[in-house]
Protein backbone atom coordinates (compact mmCIF):
# COMPACT_ATOMS: atom_id res chain seq x y z
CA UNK A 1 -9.72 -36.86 31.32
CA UNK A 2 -7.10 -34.50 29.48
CA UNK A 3 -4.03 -35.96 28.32
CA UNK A 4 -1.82 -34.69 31.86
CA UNK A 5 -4.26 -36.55 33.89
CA UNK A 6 -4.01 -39.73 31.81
CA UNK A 7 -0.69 -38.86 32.23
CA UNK A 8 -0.61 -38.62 35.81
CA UNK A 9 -2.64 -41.57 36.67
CA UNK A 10 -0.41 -43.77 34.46
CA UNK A 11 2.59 -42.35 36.45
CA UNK A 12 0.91 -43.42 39.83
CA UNK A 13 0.80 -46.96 38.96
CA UNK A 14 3.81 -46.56 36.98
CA UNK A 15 6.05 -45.73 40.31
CA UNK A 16 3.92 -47.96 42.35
CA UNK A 17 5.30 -50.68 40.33
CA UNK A 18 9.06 -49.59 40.05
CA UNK A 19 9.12 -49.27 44.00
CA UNK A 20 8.64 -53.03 44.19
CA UNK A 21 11.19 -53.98 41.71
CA UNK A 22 13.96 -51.78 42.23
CA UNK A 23 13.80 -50.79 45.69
CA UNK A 24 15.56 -47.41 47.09
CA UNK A 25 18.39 -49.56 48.99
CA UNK A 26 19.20 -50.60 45.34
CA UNK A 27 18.81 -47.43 43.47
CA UNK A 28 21.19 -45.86 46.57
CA UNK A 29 23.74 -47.72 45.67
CA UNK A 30 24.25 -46.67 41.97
CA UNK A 31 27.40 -44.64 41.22
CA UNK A 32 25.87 -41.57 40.51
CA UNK A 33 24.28 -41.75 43.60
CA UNK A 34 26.77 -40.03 46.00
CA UNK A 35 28.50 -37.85 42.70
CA UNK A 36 28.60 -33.95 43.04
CA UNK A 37 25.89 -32.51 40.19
CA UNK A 38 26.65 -30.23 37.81
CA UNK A 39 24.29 -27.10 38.84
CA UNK A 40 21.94 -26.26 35.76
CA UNK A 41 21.26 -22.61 37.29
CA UNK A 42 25.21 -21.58 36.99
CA UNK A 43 25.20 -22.95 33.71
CA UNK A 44 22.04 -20.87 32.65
CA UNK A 45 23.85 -17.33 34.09
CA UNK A 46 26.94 -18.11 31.87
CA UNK A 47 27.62 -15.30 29.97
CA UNK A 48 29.70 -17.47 27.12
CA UNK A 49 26.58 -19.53 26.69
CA UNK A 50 23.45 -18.01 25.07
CA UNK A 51 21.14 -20.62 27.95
CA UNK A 52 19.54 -23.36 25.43
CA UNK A 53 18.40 -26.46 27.12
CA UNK A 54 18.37 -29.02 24.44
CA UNK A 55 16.03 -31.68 24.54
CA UNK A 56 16.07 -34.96 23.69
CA UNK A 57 12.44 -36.85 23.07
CA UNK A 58 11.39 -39.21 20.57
CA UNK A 59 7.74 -38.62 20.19
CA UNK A 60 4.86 -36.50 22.57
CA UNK A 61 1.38 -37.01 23.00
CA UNK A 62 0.76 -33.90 20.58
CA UNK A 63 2.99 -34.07 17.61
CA UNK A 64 3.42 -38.27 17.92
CA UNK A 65 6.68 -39.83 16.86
CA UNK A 66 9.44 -37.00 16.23
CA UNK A 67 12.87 -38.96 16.15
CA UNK A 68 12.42 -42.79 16.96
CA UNK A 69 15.74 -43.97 16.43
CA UNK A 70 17.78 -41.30 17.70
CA UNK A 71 21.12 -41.56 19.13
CA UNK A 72 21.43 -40.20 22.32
CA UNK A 73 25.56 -40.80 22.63
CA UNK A 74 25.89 -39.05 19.15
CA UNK A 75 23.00 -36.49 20.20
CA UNK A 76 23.76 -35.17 23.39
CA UNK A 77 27.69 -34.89 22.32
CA UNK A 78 26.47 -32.76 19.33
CA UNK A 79 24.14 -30.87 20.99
CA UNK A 80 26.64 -29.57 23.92
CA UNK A 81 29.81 -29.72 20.94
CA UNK A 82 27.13 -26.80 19.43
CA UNK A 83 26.93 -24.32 22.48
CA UNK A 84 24.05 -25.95 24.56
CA UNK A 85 23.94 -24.40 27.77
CA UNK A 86 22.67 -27.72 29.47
CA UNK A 87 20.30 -31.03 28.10
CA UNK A 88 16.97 -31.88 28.85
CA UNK A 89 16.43 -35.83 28.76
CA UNK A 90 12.77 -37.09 28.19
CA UNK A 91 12.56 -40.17 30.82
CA UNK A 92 8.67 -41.23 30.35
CA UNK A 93 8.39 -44.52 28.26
CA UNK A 94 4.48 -44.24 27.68
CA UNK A 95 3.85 -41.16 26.65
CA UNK A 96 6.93 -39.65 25.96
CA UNK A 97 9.37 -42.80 24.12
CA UNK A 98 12.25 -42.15 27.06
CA UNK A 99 13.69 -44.08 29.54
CA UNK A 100 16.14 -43.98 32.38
CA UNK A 101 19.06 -45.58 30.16
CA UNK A 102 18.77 -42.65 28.15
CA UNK A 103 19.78 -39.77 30.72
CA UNK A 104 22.42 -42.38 31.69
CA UNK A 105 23.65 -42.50 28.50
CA UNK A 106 24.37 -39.16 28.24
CA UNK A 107 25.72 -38.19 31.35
CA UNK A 108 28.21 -41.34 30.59
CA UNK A 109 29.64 -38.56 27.51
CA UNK A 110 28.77 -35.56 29.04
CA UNK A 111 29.91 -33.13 31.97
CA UNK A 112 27.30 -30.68 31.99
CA UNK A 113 23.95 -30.09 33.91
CA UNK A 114 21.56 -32.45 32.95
CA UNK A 115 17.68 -31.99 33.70
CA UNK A 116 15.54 -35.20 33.88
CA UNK A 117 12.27 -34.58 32.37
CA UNK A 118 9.57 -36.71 33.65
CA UNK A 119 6.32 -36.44 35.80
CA UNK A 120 7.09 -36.14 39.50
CA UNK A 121 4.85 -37.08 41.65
CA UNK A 122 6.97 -38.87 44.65
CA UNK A 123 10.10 -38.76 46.54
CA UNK A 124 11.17 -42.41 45.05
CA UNK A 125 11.07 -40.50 41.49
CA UNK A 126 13.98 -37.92 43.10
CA UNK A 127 15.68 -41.00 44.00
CA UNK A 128 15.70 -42.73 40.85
CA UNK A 129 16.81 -39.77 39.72
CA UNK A 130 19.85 -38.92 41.22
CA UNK A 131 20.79 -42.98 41.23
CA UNK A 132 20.30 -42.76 37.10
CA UNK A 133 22.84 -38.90 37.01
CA UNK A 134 20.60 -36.23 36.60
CA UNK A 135 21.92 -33.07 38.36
CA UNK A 136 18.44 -31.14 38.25
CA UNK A 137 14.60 -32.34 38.38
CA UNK A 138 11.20 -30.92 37.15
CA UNK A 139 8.36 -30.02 39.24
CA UNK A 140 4.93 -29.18 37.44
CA UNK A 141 2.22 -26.99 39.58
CA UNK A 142 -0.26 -27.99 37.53
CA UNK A 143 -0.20 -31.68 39.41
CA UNK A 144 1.18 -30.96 42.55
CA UNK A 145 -0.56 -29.31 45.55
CA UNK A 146 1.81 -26.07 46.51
CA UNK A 147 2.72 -27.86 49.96
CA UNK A 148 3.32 -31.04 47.75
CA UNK A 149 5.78 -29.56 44.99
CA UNK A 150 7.67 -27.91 48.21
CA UNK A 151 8.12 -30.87 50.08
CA UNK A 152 9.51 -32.81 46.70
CA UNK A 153 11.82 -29.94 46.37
CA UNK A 154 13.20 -29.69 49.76
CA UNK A 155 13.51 -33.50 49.54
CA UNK A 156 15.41 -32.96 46.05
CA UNK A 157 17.64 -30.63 47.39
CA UNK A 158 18.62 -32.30 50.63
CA UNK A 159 20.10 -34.43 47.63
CA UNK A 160 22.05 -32.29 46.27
CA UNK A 161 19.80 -31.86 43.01
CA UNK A 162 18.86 -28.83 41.79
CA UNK A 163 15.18 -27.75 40.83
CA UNK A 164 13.23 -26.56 38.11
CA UNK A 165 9.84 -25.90 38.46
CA UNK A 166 7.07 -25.43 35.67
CA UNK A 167 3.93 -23.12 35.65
CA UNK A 168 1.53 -22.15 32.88
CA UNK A 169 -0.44 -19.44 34.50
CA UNK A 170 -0.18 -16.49 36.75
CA UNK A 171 -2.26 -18.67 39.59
CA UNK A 172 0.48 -21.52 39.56
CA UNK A 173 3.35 -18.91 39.90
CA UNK A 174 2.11 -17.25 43.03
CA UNK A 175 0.28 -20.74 45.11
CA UNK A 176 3.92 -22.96 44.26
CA UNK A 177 6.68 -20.45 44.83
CA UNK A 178 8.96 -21.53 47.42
CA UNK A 179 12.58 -21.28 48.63
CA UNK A 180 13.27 -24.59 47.68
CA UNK A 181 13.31 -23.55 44.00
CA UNK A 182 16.09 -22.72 41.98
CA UNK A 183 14.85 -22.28 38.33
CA UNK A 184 10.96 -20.99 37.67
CA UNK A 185 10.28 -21.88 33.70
CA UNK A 186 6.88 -20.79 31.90
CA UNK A 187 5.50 -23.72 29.95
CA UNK A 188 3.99 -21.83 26.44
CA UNK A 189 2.00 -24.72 26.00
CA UNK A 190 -1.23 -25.61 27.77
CA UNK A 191 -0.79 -29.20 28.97
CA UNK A 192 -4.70 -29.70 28.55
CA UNK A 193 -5.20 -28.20 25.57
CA UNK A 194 -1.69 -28.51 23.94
CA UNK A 195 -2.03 -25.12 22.57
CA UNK A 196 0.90 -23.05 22.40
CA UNK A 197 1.43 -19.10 22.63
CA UNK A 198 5.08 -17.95 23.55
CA UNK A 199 3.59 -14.63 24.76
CA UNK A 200 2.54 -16.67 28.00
CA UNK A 201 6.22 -15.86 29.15
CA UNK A 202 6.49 -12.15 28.20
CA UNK A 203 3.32 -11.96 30.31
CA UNK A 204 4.14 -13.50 33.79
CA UNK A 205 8.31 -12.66 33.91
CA UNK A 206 8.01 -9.54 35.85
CA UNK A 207 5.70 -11.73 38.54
CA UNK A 208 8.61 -14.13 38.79
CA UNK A 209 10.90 -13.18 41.44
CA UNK A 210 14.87 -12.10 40.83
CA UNK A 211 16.49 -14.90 43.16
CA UNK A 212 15.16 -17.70 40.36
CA UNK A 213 16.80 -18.25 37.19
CA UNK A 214 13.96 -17.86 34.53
CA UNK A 215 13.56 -19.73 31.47
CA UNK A 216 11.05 -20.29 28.91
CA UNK A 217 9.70 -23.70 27.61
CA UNK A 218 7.74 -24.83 24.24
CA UNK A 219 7.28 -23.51 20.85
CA UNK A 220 10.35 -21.71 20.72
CA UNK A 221 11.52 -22.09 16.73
CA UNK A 222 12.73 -18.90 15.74
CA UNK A 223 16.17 -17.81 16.93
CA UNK A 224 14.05 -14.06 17.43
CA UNK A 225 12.01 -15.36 19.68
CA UNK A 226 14.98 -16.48 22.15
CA UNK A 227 16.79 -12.58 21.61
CA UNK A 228 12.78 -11.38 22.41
CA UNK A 229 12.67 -13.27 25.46
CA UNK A 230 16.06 -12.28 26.37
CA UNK A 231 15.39 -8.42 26.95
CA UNK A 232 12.29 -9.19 28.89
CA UNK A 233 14.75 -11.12 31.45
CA UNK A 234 14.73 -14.63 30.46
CA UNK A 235 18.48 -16.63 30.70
CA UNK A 236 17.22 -20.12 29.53
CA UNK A 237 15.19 -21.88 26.64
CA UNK A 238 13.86 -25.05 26.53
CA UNK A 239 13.68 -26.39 23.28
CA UNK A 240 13.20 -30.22 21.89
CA UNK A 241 10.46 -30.51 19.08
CA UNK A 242 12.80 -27.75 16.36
CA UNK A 243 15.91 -29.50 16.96
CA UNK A 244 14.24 -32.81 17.20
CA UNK A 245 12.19 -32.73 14.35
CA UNK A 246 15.70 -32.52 12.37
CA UNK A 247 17.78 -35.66 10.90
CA UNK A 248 21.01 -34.24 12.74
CA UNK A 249 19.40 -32.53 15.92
CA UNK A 250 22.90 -31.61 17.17
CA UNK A 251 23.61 -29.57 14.05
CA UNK A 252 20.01 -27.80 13.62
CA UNK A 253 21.04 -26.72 17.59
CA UNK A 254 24.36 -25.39 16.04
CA UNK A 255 22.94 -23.10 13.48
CA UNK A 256 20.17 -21.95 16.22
CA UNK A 257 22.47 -20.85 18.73
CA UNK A 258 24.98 -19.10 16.05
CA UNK A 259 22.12 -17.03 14.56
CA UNK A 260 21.32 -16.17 18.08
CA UNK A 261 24.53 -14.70 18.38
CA UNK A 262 24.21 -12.82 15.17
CA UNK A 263 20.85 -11.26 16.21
CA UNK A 264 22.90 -10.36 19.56
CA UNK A 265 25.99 -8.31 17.94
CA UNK A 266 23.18 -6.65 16.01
């Protein structure tokens, strides 16, 4: 098994398990549940934003622990304080060092779109996520069928969540499109290998279709690379590990995006 289906099968018994102890009548009646959500693709089209997603994860199954005692109150205010377009909230506990409390934490200091990253596999994850204040969820083609990742969209959106959905190849791109979507990102790294090449975006953006908001995802370090990606069309950037890796990730965002804007006025 590669690490995304160790991943995946973990996640199976993982929601099997949270369905019995915290049923959907429960999760339903959180306060976030019936709240408006802040929509992550207008906030990726602003043109007084430069569209970084920053990402909040302690540790991943490739580079280990990154930032195990980070504070997501202090974080997430820095990160948005610095010109964040939106935040990205790592919600897997196994693999990954999230939890829920963590995207609740932040949307508790925070008005802006918040993406819950986590492995979804099944409509009582969409549920969970809404009850815990996410405003926009992540759909990976590499484990869903194409009819499955459109019927958890339509089932996110009937929600009022907005959706982001991940592809690493060409062949993921054209079986999962559907009009459920409203955000298509590129994944630069290979979940089975964990190898990383950026130039995986530059290659499939003209095969993703104008009514999506692009973005690109992993091993983005250089501010460069984000003014690269922005001529070939791309209007958001995923980025955790560079700002994580940092002691203040809030201020290493900072400096990113301002350089950014340097490049930018040339």
């Amino acid at each position: 098994m590669n690490i995304l289906d160790k991943i995946i099968a973990f996640k199976e018994k993982e929601v099997a398990e949270r369905k019995s102890l915290y049923p959907t009548s429960l999760l339903e009646k959180s306060i976030y549940f019936p709240s408006e959500t802040v929509s992550l693709s207008q906030y990726l089209k602003r043109e007084d934003k430069v569209g970084i997603i920053a990402e909040i994860k302690r540790k991943s199954p490739s580079k280990g622990m990154i930032h195990e005692y980070v504070s997501i109150e202090q974080t997430s205010i820095s990160y948005m304080q610095s010109g964040a377009s939106a935040l990205s909230i790592l919600t897997d506990t196994e693999f990954f060092g999230g939890k829920n409390e963590d995207l609740t934490m932040a949307r508790k200091f925070n008005y802006c779109p918040i993406l819950r990253k986590d492995f979804t596999i099944d409509e009582y994850q969409i549920i969970e996520a809404k009850s815990i204040g996410a405003d926009a969820i992540l759909l990976i083609a590499a484990v869903l069928t194409p009819k499955r990742l459109e019927q958890l969209a339509q089932f996110a959106k009937g929600l009022g969540l907005e959706v982001l959905m991940e592809v690493h190849d060409g062949d993921e791109l054209k079986s999962h499109l559907n009009d459920h979507l409203d955000v298509v990102g590129v994944n630069n790294r290979d979940l089975k290998t964990f190898n990383v090449d950026v130039e995986t975006s530059i290659r499939l953006v003209s095969a993703i279709p104008g009514a999506f908001v692009k973005i690109s995802e992993s091993g983005i370090s250089a501010p460069e690379t984000v003014v690269k990606l922005k001529k070939h069309g791309y209007q958001g950037f995923l980025i955790g590990e560079h700002f994580m890796s940092h002691s203040r990730p809030g201020a290493a965002c900072g400096e990113f995006i301002q350089k950014i804007i340097k490049l930018q006025q040339g």
